[in-house]
Protein backbone atom coordinates (compact mmCIF):
# COMPACT_ATOMS: atom_id res chain seq x y z
CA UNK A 1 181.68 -150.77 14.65
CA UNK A 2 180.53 -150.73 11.30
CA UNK A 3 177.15 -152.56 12.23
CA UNK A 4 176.58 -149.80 14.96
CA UNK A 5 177.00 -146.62 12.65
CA UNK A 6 174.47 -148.69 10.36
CA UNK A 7 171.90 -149.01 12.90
CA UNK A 8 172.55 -145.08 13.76
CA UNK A 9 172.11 -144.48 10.11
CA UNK A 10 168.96 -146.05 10.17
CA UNK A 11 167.41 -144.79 13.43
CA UNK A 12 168.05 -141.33 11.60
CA UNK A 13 166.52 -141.80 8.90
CA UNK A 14 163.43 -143.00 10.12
CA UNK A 15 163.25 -140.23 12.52
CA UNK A 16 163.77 -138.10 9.77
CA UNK A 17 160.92 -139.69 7.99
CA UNK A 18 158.84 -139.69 10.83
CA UNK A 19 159.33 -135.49 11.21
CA UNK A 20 159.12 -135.68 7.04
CA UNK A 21 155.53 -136.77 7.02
CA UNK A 22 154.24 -134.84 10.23
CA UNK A 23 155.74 -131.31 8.76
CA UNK A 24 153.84 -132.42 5.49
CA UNK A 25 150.78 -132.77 7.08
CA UNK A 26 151.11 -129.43 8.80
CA UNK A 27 151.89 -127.91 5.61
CA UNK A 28 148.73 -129.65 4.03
CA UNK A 29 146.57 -128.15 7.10
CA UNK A 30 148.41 -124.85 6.55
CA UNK A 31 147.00 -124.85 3.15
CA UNK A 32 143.53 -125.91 4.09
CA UNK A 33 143.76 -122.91 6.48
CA UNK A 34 144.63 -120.31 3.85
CA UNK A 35 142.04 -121.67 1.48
CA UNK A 36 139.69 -121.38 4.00
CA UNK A 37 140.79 -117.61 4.72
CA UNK A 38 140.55 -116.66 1.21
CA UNK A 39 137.05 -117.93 0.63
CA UNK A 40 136.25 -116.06 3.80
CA UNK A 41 138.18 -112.95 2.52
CA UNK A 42 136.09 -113.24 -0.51
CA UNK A 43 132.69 -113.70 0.91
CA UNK A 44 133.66 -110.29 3.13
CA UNK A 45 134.84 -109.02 -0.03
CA UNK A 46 131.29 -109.59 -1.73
CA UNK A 47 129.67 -108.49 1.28
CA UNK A 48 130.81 -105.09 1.47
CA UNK A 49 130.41 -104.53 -2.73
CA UNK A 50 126.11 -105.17 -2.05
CA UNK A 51 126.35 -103.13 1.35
CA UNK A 52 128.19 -100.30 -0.82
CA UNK A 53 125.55 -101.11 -4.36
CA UNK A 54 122.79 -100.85 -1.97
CA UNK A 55 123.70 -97.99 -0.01
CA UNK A 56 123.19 -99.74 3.41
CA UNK A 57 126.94 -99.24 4.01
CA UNK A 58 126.78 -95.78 6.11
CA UNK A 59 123.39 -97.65 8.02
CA UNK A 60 125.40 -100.34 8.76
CA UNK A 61 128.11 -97.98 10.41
CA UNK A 62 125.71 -95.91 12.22
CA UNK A 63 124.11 -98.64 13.63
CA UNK A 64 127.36 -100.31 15.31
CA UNK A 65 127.91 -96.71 16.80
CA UNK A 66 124.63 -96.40 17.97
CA UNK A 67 125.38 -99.92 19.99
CA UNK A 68 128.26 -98.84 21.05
CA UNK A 69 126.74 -95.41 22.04
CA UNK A 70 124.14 -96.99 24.26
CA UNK A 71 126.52 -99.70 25.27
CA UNK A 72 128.50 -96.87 26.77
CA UNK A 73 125.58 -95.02 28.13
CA UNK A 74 123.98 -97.93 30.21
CA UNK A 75 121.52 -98.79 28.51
CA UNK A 76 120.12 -102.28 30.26
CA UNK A 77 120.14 -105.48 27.74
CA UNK A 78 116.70 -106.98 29.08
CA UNK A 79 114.92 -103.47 27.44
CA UNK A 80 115.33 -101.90 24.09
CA UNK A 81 116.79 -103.44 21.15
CA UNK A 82 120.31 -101.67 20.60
CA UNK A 83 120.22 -101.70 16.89
């Protein structure tokens, strides 16, 4: 009997070893994830300080409306340039 809860005992733990080490690496690539998002938040972040220091921030706007605008309107994609 005693032999038996042993061997349970150590089935367990490795499977709780096993789950140990995979939620650690999907913590690690949780981390990797978020570092990635934060350099990307502060590339966007850069981005839109030179659109706004060089003005080309309401162009920029105007010029997704006007695509949308002749999106909208029918305007074929094989013709004019939509921006």
């Amino acid at each position: 009997m005693e032999l038996e809860l042993m061997k349970v005992k150590e089935e367990m733990n490795a499977k709780f070893e096993l789950e140990k080490k995979a939620l650690c690496a999907e913590l690690e690539q949780l981390q990797l994830n978020i570092k990635a998002l934060c350099a990307e938040l502060e590339q966007l972040q850069l981005n839109i300080v030179y659109l706004q220091k060089n003005n080309d921030f309401f162009w920029f706007g105007s010029g997704i409306s006007l695509c949308i605008t002749e999106r909208l309107s029918g305007a074929d994609d094989q013709g004019e340039a939509l921006v």
